[in-house]
C-alpha atoms as a PDB file:
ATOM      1  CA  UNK A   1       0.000   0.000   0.000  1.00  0.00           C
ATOM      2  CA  UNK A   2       1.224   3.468  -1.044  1.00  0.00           C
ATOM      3  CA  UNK A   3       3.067   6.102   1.388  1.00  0.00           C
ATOM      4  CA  UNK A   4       1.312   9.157   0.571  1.00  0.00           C
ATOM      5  CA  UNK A   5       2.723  12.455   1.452  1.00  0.00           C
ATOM      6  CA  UNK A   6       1.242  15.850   0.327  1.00  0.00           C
ATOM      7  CA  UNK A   7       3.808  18.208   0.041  1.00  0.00           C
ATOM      8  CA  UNK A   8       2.307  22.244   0.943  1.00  0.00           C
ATOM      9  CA  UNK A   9       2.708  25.596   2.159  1.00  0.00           C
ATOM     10  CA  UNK A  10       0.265  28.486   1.787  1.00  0.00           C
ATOM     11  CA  UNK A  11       3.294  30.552   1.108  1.00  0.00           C
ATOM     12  CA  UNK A  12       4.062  30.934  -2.827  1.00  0.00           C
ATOM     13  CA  UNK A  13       7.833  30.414  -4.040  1.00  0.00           C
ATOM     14  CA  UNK A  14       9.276  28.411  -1.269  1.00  0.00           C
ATOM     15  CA  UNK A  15       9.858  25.618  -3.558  1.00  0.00           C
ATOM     16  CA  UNK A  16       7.233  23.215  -3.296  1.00  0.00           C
ATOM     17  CA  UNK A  17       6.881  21.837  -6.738  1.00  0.00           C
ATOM     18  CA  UNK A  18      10.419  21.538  -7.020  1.00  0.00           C
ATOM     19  CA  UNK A  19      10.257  19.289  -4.392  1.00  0.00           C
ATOM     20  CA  UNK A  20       7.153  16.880  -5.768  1.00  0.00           C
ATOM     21  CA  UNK A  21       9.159  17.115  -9.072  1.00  0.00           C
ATOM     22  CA  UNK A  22      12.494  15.832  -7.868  1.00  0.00           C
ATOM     23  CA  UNK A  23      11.523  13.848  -4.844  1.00  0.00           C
ATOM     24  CA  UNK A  24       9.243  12.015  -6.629  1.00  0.00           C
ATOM     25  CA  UNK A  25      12.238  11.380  -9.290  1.00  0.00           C
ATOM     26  CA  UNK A  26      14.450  10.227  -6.844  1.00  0.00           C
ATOM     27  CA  UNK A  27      12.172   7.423  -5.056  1.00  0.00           C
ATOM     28  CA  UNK A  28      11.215   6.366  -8.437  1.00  0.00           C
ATOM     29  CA  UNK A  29      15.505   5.779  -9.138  1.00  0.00           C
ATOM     30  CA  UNK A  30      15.704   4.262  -5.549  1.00  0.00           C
ATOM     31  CA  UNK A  31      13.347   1.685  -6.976  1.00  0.00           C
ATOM     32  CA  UNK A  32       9.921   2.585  -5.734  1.00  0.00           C
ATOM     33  CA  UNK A  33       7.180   2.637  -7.668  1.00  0.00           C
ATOM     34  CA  UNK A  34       6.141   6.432  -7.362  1.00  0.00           C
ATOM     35  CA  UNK A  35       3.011   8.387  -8.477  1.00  0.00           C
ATOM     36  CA  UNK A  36       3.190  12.397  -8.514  1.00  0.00           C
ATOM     37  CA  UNK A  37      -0.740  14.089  -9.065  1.00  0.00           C
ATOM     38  CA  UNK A  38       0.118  17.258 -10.005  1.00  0.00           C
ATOM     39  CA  UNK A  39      -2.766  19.245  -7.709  1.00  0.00           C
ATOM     40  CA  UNK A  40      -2.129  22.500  -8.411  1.00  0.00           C
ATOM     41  CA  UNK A  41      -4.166  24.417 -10.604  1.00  0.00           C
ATOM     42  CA  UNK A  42      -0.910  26.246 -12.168  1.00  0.00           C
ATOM     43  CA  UNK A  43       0.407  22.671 -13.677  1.00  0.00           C
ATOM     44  CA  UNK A  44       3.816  23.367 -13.037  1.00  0.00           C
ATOM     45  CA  UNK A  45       4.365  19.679 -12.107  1.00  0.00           C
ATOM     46  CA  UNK A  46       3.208  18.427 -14.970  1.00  0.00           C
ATOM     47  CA  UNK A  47       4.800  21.171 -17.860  1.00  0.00           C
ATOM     48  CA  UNK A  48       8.106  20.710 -15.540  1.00  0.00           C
ATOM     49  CA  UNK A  49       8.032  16.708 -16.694  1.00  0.00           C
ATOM     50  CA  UNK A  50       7.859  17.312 -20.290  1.00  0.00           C
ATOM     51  CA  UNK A  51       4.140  16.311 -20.676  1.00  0.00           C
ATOM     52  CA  UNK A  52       2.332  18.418 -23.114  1.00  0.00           C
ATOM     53  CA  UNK A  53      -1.440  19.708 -21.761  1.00  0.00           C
ATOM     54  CA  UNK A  54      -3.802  19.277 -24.654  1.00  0.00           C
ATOM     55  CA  UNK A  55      -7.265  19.857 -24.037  1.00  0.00           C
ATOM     56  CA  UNK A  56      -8.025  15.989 -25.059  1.00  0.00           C
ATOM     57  CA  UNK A  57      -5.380  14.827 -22.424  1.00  0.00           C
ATOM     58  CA  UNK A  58      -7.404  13.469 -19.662  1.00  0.00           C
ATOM     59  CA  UNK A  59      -6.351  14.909 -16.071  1.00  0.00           C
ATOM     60  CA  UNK A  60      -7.151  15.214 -12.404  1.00  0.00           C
ATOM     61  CA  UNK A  61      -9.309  17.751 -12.999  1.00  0.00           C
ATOM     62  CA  UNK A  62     -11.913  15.139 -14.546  1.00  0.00           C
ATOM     63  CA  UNK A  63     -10.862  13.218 -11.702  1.00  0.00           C
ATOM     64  CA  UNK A  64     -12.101  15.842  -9.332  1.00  0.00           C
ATOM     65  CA  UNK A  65     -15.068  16.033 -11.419  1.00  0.00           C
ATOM     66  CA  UNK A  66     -16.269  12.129 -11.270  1.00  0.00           C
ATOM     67  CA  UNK A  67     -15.751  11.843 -14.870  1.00  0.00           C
ATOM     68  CA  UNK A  68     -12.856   9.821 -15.289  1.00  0.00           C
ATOM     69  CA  UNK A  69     -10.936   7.520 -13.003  1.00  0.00           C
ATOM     70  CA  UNK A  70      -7.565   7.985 -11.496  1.00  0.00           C
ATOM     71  CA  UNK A  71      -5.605   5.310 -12.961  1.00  0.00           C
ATOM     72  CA  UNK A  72      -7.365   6.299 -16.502  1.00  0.00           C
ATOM     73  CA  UNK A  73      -5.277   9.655 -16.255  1.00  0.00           C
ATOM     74  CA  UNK A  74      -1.782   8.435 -15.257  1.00  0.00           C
ATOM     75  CA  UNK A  75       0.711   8.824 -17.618  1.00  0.00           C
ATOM     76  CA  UNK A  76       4.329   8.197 -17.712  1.00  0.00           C
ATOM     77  CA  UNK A  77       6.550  11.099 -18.623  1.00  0.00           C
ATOM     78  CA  UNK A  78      10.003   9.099 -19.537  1.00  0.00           C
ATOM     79  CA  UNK A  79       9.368   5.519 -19.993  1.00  0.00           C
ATOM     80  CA  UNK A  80      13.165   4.485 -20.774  1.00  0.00           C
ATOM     81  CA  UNK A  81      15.002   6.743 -18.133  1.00  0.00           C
ATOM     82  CA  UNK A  82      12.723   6.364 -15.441  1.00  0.00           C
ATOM     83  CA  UNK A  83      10.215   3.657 -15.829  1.00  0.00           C
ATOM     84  CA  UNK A  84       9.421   3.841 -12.166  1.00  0.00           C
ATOM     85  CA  UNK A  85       7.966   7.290 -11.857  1.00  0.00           C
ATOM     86  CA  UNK A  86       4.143   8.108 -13.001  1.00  0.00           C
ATOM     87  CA  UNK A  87       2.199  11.289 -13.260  1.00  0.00           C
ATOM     88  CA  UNK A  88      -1.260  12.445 -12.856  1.00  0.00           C
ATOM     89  CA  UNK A  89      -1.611  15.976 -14.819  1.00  0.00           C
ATOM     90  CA  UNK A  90      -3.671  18.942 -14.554  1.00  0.00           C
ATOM     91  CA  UNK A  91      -4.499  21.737 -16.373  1.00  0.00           C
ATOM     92  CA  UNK A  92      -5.421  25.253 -15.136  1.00  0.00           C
ATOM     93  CA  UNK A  93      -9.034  23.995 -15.104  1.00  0.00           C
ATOM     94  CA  UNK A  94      -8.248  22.702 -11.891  1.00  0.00           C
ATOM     95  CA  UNK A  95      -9.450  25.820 -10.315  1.00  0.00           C
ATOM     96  CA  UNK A  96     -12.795  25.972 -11.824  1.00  0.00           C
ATOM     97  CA  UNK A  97     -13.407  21.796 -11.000  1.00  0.00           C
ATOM     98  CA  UNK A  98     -12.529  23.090  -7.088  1.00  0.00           C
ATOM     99  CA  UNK A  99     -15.595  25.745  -7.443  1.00  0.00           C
ATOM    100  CA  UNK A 100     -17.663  22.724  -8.458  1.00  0.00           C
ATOM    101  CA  UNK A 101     -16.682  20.352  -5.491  1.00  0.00           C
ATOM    102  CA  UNK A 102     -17.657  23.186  -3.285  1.00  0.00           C
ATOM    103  CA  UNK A 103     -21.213  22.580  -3.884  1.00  0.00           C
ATOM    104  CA  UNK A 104     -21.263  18.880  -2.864  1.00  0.00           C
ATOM    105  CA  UNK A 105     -22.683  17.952   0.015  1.00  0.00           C
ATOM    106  CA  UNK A 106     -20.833  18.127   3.236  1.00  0.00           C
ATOM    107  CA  UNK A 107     -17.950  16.453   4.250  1.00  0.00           C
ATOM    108  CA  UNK A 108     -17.966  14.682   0.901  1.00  0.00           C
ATOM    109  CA  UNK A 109     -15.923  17.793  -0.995  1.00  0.00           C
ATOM    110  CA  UNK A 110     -13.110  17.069   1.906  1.00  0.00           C
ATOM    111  CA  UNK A 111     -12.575  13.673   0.850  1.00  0.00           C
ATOM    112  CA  UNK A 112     -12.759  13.322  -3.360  1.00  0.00           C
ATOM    113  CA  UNK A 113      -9.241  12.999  -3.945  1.00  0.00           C
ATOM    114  CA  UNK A 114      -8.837  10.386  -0.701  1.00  0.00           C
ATOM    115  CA  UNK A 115     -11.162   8.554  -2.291  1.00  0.00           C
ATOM    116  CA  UNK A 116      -9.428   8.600  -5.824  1.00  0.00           C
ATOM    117  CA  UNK A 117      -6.187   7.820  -4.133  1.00  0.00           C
ATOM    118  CA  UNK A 118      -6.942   4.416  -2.545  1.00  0.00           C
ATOM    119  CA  UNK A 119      -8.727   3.247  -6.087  1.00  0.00           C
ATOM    120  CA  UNK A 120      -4.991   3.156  -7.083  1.00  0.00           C
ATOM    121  CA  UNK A 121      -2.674   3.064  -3.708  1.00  0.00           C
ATOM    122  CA  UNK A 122      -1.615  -0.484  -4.157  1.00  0.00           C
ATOM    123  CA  UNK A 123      -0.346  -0.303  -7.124  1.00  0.00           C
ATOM    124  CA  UNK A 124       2.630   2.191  -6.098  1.00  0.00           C
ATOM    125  CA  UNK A 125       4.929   2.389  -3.051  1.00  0.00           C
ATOM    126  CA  UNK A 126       4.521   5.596  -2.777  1.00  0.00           C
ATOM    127  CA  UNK A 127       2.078   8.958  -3.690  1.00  0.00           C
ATOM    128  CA  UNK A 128       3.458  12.684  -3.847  1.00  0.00           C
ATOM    129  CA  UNK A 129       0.439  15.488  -3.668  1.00  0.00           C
ATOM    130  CA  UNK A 130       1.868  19.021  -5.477  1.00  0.00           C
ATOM    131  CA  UNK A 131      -0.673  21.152  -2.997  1.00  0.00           C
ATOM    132  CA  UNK A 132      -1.085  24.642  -4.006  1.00  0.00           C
ATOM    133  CA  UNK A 133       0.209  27.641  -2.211  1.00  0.00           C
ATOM    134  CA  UNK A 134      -3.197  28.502  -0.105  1.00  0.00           C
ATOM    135  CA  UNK A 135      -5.529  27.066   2.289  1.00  0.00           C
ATOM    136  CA  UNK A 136      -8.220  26.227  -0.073  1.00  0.00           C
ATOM    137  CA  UNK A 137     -10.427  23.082  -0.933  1.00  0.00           C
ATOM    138  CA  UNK A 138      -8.347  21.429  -3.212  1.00  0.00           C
ATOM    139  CA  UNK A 139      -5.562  22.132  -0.469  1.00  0.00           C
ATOM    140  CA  UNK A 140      -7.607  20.156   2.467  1.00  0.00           C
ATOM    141  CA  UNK A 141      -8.313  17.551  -0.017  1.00  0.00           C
ATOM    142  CA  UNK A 142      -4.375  16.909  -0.287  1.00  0.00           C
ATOM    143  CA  UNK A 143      -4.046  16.863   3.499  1.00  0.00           C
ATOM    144  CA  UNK A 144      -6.956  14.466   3.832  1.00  0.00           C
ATOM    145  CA  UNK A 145      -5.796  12.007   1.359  1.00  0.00           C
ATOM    146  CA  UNK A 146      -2.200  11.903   3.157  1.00  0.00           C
ATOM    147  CA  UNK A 147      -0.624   9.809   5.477  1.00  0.00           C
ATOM    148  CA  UNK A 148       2.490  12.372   5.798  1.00  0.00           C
ATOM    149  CA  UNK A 149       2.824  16.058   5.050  1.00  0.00           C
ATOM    150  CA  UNK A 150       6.292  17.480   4.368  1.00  0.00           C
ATOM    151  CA  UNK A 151       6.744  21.393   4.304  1.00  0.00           C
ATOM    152  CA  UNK A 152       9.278  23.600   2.405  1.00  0.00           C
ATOM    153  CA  UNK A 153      10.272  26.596   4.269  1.00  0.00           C
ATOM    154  CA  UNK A 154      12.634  29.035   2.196  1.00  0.00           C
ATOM    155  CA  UNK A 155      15.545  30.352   4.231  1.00  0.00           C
ATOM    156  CA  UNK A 156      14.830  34.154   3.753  1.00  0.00           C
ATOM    157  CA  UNK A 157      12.958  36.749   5.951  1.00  0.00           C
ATOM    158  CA  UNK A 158       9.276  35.825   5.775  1.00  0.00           C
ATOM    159  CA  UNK A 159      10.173  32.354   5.930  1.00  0.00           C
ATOM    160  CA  UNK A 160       7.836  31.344   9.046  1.00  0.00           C
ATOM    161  CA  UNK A 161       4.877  34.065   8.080  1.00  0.00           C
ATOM    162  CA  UNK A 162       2.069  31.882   7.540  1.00  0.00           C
ATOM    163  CA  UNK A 163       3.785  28.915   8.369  1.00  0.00           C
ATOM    164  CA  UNK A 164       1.711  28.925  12.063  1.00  0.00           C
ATOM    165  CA  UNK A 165      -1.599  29.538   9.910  1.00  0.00           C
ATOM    166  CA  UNK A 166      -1.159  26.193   8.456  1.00  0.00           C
ATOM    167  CA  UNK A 167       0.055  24.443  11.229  1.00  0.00           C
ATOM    168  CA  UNK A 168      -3.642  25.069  12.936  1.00  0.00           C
ATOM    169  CA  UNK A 169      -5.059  24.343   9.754  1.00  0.00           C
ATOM    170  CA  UNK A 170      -3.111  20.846  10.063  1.00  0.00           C
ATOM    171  CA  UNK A 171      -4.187  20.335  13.446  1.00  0.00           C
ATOM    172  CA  UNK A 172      -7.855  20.889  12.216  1.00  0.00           C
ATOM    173  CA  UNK A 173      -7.543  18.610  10.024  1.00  0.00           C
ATOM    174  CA  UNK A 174      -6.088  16.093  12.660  1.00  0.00           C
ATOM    175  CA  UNK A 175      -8.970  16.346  14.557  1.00  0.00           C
ATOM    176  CA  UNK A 176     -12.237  16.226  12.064  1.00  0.00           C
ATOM    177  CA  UNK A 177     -10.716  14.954   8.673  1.00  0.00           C
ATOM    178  CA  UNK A 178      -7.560  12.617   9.603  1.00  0.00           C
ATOM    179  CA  UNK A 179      -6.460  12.066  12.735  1.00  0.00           C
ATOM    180  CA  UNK A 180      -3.499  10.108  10.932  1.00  0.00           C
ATOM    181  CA  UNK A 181      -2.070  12.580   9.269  1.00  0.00           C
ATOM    182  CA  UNK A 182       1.864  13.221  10.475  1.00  0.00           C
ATOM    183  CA  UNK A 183       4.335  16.065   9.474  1.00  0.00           C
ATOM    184  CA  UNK A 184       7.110  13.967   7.913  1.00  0.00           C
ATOM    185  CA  UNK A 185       9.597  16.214   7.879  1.00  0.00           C
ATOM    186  CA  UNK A 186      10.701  20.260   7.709  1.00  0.00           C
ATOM    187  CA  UNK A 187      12.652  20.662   4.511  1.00  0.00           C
ATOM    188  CA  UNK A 188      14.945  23.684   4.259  1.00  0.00           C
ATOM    189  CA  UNK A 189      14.693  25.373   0.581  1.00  0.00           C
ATOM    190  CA  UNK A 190      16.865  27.838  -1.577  1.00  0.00           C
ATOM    191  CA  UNK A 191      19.561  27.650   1.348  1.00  0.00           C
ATOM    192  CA  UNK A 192      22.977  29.654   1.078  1.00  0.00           C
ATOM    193  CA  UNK A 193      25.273  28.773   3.325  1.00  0.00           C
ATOM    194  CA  UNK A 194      27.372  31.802   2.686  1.00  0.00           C
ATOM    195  CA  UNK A 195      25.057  34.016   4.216  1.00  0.00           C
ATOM    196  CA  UNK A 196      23.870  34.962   7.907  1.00  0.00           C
ATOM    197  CA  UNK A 197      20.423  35.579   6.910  1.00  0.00           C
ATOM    198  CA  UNK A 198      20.345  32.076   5.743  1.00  0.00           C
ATOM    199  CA  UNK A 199      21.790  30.193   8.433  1.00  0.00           C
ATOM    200  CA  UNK A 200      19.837  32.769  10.975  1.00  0.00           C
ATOM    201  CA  UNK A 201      16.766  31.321   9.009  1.00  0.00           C
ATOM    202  CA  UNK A 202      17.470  27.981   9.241  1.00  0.00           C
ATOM    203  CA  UNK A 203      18.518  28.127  13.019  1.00  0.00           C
ATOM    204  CA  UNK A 204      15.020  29.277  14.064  1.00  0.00           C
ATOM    205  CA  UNK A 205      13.330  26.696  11.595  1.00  0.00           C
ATOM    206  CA  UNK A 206      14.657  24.424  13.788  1.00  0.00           C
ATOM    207  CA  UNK A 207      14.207  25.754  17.267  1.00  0.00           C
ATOM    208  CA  UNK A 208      10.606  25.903  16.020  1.00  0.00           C
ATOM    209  CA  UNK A 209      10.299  22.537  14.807  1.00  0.00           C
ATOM    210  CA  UNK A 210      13.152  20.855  16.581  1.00  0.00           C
ATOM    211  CA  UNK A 211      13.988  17.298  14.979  1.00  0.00           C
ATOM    212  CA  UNK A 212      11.163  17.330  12.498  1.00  0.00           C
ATOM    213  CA  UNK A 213      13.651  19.328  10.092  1.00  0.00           C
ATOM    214  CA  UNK A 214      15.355  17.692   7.608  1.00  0.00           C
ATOM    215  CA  UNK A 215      19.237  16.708   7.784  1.00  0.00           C
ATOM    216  CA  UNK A 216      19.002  18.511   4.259  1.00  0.00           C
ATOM    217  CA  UNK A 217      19.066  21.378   3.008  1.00  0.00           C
ATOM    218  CA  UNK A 218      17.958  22.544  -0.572  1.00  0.00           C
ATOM    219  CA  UNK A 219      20.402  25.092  -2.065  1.00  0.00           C
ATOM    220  CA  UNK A 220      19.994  27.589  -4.314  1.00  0.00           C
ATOM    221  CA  UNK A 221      21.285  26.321  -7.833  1.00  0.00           C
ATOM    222  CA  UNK A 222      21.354  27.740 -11.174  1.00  0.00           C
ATOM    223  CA  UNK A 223      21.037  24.413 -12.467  1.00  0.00           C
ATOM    224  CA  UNK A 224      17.641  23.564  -9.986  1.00  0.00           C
ATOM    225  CA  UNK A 225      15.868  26.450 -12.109  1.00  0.00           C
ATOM    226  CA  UNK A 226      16.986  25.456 -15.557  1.00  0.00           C
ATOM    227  CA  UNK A 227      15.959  21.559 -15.470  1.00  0.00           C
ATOM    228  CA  UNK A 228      11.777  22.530 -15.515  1.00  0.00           C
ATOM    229  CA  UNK A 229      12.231  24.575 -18.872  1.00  0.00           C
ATOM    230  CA  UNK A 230      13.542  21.409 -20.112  1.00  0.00           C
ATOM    231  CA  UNK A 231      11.039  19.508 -18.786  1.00  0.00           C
ATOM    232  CA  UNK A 232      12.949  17.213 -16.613  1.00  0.00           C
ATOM    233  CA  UNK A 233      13.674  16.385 -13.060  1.00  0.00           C
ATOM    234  CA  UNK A 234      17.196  17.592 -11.790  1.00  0.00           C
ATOM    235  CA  UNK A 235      18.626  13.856 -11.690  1.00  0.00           C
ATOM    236  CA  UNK A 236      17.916  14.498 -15.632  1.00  0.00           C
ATOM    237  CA  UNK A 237      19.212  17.500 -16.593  1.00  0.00           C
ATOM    238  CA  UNK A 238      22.464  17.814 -14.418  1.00  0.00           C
ATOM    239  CA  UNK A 239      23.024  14.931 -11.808  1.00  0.00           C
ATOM    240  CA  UNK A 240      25.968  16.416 -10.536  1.00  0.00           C
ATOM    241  CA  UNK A 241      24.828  19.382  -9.440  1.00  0.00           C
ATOM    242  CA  UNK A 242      23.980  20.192  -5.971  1.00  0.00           C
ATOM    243  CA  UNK A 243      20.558  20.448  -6.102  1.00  0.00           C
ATOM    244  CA  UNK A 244      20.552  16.773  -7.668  1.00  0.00           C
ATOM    245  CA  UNK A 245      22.716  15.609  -4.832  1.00  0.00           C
ATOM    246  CA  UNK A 246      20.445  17.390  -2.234  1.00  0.00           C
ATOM    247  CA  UNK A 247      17.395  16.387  -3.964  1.00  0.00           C
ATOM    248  CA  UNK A 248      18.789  12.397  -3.865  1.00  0.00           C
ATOM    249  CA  UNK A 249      19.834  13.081   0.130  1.00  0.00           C
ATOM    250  CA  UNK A 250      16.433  14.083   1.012  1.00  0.00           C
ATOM    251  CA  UNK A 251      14.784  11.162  -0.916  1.00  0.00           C
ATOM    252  CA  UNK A 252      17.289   9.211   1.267  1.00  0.00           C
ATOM    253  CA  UNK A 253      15.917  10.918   4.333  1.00  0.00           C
ATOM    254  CA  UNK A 254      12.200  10.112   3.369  1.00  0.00           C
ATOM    255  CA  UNK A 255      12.490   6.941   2.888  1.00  0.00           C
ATOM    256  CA  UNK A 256      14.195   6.333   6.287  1.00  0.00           C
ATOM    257  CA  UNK A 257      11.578   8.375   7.894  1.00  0.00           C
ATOM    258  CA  UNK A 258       8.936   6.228   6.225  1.00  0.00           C
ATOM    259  CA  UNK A 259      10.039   2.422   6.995  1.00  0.00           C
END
């Protein structure tokens, strides 16, 4: 049965689909069978992975919708260089579907994409949720189809703004949605060592969330930025650079933190 960890922050640019992009890449070369649903309305996930959004393409958005199935929308992005790693696209349409599951009866809107997610959890070791940046439907619907949430937090000033917003959000959802859900793991993002500001950052992420922060950190890396104009995951583009090795640490980390 399928880890599934929705990766979120309200906060925009922090690197969240970054992360679902090259985490999921890296469990997928560590041999697990990995599925990434692209659930933000933006479709960066799914335009950083090469995969072209035609209007015939069927996505989570019809997913969302109860037209389609899950496992009829999965694709696979590179077949030859990573046969373990699977995608579930969206389009922008996403935003107008969440409008729609806003009128279904409540709690049923909470739980749509739980309930898509275990038609397909045992096929795949493990499920990555791209959340968008905001408390919203389609955001609650992430949390409450998770076991594990994992939260980038940039290293610059307004780093921790909102960050306590979600966290009661979270423990909302603990206690009337799913009680199971865990915080995985604290992930520093677009870290520079060289800098006070960043290591001042990263010192208070972790007074604040003590040893729920992961060992790594993600730097900032001209080659990170390039690889989604090329459509492909870090390990793709430049797996030598530090981002890739960072990226591969903290798949490394996850999967320890998930035995």
């Amino acid at each position: 049965m399928a880890k599934v960890i929705t990766i979120t922050n309200q906060k925009g640019g922090v690197g969240k689909t970054t992360t679902s992009v090259n985490l999921a890449f890296y469990l997928a070369k560590a041999g697990k069978k990995t599925l990434l649903i692209d659930f933000d309305p933006q479709g960066n996930a799914t335009s950083g992975l090469g995969i072209d959004q035609k209007d015939s393409m069927k996505t989570i958005v019809g997913v969302m919708l109860g037209e389609v199935e899950l496992k009829d929308v999965i694709v696979q992005p590179d077949k030859k260089k990573c046969k373990k790693l699977f995608v579930a696209p969206t389009t922008v349409e996403l935003a107008d579907a969440e409008v729609s599951m806003g009128g279904l009866e409540s709690p049923d809107k909470f739980f749509v994409l739980k309930r898509a997610v275990a038609s397909v959890a045992k096929d795949y070791d493990y499920i990555i949720i791209d959340s968008q940046p905001s408390l919203s439907l389609l955001t609650v619907n992430g949390m409450a189809a998770a076991n594990y949430l994992l939260l980038p937090v940039q290293t610059e000033f307004f780093a921790l703004q909102g960050v306590a917003d979600l966290l009661h959000t979270v423990n909302d959802i603990k206690k009337g949605i799913n009680p199971k859900l865990k915080l995985l793991g604290v992930l520093a993002t677009m870290y520079d060592k060289r800098t006070t500001l960043s290591s001042d950052v990263l010192a208070k992420i972790k007074g604040y969330f003590k040893d729920k922060v992961f060992d790594t950190q993600i730097p900032r890396n001209v080659r990170l930025a390039e690889a989604p104009s090329h459509g492909v995951p870090i390990g793709m583009y430049d797996r030598f650079s530090k981002g890739a090795k960072a990226y591969k640490s903290l798949a490394d980390e996850v999967l320890e933190r998930t035995k």
